[in-house]
C-alpha atoms as a PDB file:
ATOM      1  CA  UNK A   1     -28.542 -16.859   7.805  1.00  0.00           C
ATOM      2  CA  UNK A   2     -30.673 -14.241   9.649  1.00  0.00           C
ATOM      3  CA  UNK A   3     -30.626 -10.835   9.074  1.00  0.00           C
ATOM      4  CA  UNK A   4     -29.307 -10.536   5.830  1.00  0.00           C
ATOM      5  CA  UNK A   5     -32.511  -9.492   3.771  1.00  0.00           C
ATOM      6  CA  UNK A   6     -31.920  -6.989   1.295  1.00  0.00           C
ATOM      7  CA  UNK A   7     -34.590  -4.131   2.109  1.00  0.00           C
ATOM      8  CA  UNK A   8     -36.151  -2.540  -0.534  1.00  0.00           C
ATOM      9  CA  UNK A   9     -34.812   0.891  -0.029  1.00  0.00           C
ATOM     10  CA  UNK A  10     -32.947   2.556  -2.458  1.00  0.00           C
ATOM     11  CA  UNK A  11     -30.907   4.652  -0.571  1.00  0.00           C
ATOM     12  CA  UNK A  12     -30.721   2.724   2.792  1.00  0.00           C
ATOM     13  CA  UNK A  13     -30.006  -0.954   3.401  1.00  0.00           C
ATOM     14  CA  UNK A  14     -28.960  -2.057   7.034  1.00  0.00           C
ATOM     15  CA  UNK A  15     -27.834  -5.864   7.073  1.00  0.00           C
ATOM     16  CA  UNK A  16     -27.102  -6.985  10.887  1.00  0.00           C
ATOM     17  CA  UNK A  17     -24.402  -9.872  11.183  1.00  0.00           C
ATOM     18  CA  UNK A  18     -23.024 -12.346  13.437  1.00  0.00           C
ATOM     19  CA  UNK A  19     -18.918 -11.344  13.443  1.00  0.00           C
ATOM     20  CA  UNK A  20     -18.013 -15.037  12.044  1.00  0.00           C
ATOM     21  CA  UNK A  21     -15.845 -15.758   8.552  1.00  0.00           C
ATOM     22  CA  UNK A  22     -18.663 -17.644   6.932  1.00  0.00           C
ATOM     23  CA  UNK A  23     -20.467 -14.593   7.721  1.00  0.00           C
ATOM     24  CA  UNK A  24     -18.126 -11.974   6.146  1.00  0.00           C
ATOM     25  CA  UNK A  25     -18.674 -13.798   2.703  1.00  0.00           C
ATOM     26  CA  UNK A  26     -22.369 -13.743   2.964  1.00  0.00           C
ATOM     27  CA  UNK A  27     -22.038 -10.320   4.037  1.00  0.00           C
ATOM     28  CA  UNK A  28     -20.256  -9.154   1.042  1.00  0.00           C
ATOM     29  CA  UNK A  29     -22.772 -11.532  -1.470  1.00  0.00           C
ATOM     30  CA  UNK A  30     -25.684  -9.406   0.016  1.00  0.00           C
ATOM     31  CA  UNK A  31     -23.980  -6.226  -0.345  1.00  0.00           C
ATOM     32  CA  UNK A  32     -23.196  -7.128  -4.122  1.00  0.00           C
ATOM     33  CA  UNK A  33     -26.744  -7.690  -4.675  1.00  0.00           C
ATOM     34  CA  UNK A  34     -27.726  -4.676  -2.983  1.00  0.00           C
ATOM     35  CA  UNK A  35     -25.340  -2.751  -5.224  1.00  0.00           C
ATOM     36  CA  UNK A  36     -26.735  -4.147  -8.409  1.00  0.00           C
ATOM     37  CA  UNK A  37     -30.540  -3.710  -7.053  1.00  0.00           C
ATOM     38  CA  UNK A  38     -29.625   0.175  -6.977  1.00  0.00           C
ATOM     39  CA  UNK A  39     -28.001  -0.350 -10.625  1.00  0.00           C
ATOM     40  CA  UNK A  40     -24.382   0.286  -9.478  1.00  0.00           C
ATOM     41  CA  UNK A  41     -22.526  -2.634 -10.468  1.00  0.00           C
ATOM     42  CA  UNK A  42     -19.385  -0.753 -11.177  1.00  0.00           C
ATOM     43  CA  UNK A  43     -19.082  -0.204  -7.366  1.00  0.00           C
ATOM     44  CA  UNK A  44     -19.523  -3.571  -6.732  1.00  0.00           C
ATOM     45  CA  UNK A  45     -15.534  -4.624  -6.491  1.00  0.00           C
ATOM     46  CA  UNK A  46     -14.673  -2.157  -4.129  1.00  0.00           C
ATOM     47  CA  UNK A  47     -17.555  -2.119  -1.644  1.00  0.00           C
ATOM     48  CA  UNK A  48     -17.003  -6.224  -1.348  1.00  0.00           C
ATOM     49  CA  UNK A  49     -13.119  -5.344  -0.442  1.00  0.00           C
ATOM     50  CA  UNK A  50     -14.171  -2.612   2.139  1.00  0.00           C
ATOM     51  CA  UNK A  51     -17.096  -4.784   3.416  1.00  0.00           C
ATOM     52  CA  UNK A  52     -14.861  -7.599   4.114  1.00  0.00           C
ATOM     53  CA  UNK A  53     -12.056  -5.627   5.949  1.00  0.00           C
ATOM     54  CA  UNK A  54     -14.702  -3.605   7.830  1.00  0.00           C
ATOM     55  CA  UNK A  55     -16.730  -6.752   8.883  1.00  0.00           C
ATOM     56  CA  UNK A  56     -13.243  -9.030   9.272  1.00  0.00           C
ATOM     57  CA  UNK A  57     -11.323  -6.439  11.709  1.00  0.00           C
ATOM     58  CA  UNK A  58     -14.995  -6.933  13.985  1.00  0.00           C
ATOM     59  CA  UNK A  59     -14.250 -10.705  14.125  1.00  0.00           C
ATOM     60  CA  UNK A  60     -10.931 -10.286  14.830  1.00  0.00           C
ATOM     61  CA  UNK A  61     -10.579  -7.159  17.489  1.00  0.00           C
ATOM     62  CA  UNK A  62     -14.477  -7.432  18.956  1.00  0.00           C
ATOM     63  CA  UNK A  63     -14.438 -10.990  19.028  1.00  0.00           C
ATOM     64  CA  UNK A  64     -16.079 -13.899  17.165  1.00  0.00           C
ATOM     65  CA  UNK A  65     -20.010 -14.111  17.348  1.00  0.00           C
ATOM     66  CA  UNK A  66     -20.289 -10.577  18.304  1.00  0.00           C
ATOM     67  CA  UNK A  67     -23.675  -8.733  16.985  1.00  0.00           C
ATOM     68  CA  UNK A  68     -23.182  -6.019  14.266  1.00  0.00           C
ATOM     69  CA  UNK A  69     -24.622  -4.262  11.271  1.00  0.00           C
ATOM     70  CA  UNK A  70     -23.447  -2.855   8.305  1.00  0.00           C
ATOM     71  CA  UNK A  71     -25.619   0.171   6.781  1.00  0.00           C
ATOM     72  CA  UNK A  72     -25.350   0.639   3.182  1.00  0.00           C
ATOM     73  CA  UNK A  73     -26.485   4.131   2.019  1.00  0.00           C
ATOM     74  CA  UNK A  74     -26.325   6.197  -1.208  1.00  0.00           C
ATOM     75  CA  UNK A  75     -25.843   9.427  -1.046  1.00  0.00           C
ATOM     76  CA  UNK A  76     -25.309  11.061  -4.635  1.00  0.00           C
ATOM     77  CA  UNK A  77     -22.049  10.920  -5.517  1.00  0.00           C
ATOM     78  CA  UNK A  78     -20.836   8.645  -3.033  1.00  0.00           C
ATOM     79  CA  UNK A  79     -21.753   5.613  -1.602  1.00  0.00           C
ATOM     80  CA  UNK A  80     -21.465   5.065   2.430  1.00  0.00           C
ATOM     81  CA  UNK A  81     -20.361   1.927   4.509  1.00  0.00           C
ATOM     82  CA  UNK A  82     -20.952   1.585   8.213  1.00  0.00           C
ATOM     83  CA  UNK A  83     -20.068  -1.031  10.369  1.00  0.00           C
ATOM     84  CA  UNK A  84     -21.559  -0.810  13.529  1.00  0.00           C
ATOM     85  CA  UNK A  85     -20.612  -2.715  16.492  1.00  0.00           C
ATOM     86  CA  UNK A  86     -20.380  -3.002  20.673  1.00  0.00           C
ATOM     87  CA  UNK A  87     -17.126  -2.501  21.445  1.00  0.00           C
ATOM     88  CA  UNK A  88     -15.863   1.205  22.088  1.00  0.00           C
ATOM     89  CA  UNK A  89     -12.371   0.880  20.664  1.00  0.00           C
ATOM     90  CA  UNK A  90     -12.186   3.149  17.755  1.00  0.00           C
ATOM     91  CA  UNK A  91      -9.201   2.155  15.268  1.00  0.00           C
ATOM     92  CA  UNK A  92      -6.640   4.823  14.344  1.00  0.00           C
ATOM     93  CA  UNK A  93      -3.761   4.305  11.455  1.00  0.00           C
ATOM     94  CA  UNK A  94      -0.855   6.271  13.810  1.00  0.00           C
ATOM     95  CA  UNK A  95      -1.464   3.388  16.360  1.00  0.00           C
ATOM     96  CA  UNK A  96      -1.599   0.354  13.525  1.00  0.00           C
ATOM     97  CA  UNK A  97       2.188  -0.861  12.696  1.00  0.00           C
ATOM     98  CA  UNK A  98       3.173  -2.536   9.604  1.00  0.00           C
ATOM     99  CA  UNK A  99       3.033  -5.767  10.513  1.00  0.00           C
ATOM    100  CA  UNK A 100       0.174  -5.586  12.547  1.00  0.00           C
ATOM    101  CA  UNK A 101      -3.056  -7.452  10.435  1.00  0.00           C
ATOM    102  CA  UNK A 102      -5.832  -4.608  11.769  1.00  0.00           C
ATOM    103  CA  UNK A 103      -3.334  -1.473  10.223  1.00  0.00           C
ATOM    104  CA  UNK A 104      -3.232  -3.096   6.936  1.00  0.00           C
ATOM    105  CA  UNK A 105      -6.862  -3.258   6.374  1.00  0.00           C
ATOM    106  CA  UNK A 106      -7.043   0.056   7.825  1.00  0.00           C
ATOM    107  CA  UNK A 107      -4.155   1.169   5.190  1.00  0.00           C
ATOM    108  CA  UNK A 108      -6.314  -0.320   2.423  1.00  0.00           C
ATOM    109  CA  UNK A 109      -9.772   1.202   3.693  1.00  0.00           C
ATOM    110  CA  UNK A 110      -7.725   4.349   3.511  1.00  0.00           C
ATOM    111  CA  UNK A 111      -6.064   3.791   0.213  1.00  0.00           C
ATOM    112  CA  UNK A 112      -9.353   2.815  -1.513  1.00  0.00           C
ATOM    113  CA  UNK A 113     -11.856   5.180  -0.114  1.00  0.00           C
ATOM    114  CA  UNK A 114     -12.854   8.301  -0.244  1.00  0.00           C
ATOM    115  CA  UNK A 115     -13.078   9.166   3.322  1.00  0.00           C
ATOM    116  CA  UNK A 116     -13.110   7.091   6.522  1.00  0.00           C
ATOM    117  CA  UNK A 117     -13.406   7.449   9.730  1.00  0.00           C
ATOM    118  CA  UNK A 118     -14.725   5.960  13.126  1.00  0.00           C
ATOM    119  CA  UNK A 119     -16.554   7.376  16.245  1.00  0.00           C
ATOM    120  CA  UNK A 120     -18.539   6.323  19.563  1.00  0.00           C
ATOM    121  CA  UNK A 121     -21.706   5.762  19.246  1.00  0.00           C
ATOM    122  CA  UNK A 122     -24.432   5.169  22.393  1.00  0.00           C
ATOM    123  CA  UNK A 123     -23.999   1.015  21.795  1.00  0.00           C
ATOM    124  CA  UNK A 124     -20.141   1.052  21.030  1.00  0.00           C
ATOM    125  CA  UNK A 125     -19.072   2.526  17.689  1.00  0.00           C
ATOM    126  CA  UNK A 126     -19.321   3.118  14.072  1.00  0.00           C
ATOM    127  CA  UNK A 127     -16.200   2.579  11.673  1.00  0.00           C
ATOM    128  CA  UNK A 128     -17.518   4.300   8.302  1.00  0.00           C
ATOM    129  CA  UNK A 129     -16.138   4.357   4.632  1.00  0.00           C
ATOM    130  CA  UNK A 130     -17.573   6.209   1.703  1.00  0.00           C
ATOM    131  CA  UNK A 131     -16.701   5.324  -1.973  1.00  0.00           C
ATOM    132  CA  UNK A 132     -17.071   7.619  -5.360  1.00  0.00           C
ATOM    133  CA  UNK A 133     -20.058   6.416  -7.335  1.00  0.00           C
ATOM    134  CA  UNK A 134     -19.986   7.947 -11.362  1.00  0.00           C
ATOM    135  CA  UNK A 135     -17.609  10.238 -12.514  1.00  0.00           C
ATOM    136  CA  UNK A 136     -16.609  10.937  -9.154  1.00  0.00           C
ATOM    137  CA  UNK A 137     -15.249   7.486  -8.922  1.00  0.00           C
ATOM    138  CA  UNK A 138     -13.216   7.650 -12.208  1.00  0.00           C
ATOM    139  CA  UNK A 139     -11.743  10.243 -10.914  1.00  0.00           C
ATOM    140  CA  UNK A 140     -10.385   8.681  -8.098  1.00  0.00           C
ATOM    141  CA  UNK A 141      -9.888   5.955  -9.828  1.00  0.00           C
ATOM    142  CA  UNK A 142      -7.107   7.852 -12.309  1.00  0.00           C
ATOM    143  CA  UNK A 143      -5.886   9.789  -9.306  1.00  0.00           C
ATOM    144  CA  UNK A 144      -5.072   6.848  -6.756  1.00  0.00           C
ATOM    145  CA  UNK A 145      -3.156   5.215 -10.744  1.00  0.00           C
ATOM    146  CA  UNK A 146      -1.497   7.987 -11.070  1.00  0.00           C
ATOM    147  CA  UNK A 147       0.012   8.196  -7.631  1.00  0.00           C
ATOM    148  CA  UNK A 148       0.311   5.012  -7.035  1.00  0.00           C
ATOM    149  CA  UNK A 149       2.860   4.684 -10.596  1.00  0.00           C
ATOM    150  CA  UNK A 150       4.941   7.634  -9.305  1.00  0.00           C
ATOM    151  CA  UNK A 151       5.012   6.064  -5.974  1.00  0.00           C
ATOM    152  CA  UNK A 152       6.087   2.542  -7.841  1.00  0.00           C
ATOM    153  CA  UNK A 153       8.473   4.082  -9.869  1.00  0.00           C
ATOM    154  CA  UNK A 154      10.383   5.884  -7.321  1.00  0.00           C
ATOM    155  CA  UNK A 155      10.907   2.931  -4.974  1.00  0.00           C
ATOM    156  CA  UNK A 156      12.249   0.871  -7.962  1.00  0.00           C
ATOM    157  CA  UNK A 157      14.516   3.519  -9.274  1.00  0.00           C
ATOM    158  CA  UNK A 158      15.006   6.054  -6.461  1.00  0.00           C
ATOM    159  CA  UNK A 159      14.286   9.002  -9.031  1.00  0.00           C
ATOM    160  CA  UNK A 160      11.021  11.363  -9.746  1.00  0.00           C
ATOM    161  CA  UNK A 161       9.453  10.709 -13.121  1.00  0.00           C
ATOM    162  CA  UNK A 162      10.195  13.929 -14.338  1.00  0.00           C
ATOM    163  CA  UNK A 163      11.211  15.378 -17.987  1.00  0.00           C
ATOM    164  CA  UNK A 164      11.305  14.112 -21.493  1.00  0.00           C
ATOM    165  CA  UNK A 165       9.687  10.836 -21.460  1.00  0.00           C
ATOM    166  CA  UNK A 166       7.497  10.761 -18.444  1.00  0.00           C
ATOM    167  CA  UNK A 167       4.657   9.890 -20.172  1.00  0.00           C
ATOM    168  CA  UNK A 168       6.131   7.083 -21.718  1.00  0.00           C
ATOM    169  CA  UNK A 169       8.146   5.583 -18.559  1.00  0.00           C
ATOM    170  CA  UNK A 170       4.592   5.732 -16.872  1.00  0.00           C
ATOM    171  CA  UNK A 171       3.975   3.060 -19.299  1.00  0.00           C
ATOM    172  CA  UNK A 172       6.303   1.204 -18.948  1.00  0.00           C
ATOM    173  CA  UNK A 173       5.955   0.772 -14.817  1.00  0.00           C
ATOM    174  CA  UNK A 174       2.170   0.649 -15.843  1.00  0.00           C
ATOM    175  CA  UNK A 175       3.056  -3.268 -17.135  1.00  0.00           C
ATOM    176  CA  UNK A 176       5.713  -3.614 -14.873  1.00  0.00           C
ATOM    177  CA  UNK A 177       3.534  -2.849 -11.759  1.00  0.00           C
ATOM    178  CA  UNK A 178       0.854  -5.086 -13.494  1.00  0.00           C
ATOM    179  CA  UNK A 179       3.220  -8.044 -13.731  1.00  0.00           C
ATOM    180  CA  UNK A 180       4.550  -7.791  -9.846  1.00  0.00           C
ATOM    181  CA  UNK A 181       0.562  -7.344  -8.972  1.00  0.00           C
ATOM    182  CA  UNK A 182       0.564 -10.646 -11.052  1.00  0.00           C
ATOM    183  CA  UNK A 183       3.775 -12.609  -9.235  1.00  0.00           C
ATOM    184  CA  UNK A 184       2.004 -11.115  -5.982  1.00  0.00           C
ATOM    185  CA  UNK A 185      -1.661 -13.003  -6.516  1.00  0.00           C
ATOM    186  CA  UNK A 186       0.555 -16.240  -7.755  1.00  0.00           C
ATOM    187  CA  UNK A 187       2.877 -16.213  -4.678  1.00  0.00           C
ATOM    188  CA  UNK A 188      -0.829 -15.949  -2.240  1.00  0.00           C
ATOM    189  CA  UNK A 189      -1.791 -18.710  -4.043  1.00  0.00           C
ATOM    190  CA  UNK A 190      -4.395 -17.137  -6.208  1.00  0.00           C
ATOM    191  CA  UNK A 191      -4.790 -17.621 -10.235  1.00  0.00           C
ATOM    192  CA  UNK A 192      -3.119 -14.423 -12.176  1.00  0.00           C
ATOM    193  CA  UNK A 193      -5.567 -15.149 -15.019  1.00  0.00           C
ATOM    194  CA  UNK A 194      -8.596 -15.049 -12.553  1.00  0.00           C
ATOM    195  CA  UNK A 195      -7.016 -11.597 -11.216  1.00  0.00           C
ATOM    196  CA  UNK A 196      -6.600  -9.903 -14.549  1.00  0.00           C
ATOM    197  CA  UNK A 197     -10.702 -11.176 -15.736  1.00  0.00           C
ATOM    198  CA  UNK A 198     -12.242  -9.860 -12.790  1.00  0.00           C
ATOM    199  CA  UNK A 199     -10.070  -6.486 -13.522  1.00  0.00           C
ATOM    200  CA  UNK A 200     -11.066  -6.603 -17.206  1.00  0.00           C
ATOM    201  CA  UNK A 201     -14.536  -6.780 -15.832  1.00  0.00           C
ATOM    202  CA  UNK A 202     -14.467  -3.912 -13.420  1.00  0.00           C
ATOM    203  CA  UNK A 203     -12.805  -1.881 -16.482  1.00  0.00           C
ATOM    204  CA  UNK A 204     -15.171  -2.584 -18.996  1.00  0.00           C
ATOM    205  CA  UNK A 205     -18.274  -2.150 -16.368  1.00  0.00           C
ATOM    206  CA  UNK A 206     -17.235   1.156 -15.363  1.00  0.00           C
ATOM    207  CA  UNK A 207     -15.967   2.533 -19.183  1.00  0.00           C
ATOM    208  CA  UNK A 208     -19.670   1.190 -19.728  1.00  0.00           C
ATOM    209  CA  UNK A 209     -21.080   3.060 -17.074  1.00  0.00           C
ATOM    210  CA  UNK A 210     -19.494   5.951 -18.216  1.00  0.00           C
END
């Protein structure tokens, strides 16, 4: 594969790529080792997921073999993924429906990142994604738990967690979201056990890190 050298920059890596699924998998083994070169191994799990749908919704909506890049840069707190590409099409969530495969990857750039956004460039465009690195990242780490439990809990029961007992019913839809998460990776065809490791890992990395 050409182009994906790892530069020796430690704030800027650019990584061009052919828009190809073979491709999106080296794509995201470069950007892990780019990640761990810079010592942030912790970011590692989420970059991969953004890399892929960044780099997958090329090959699907520019068009197999198409010429991009993906620019990796640190930038304190957060760490910033661009995908750059010919086309001039810039995504938008209002325009993605629910069934469409391009709005959920958007919905889960959204839903895992920081910020996002896309815009023209002179060559086509940029679609950009920034992630928390450190404590920034727990944060948003406990914040998108913490909403995404009250959102769990409401569409299961119909009520607010509210009152007496909150914290505890938390808990409880803690496992229970766990366990559908679980029934979810079995029904794609995936190994639970293999899902909760490689979230043990990612735990354990980041209470490390911290």
């Amino acid at each position: 594969m050409r182009g994906y050298e790892v530069t020796e920059s430690r704030l800027r890596c650019v990584l061009p790529f052919e828009a190809a699924p073979a491709e999106v998998r080296l794509l995201r083994r470069a950007t892990a080792k780019q990640l761990i070169r810079w010592g942030m191994s912790a970011a590692v799990g989420e970059a991969e997921l953004l890399v892929s749908e960044l780099a997958t919704n090329v090959v699907k909506h520019v068009g197999k073999g198409t010429s991009a890049t993906l620019i990796l840069e640190w930038r304190g707190e957060r760490l910033r993924l661009e995908v750059h590409d010919k086309s001039r099409a810039v995504p938008s969530l209002s325009l993605a429906g629910c069934g469409e495969e391009c709005g959920r990857g958007l919905h889960l750039v959204a839903a895992v990142a920081v910020a996002w956004g896309a815009s023209l460039t002179t060559a086509g465009k940029a679609v950009w994604c920034e992630i928390a690195t450190g404590e920034g990242r727990v944060c948003r780490r406990l914040q998108r738990a913490a909403e995404a439990l009250e959102q769990y809990e409401g569409a299961r029961d119909g009520i607010a967690l509210q009152g007496t007992g909150h914290g505890v019913r938390l808990q409880e839809s803690a496992v229970e979201l766990i366990a559908d998460l679980l029934h979810w990776a079995a029904a794609g065809g995936h190994d639970p056990d293999d899902v909760l490791d490689r979230a043990q890992m990612h735990f354990e990395a980041e209470a490390h890190a911290a």
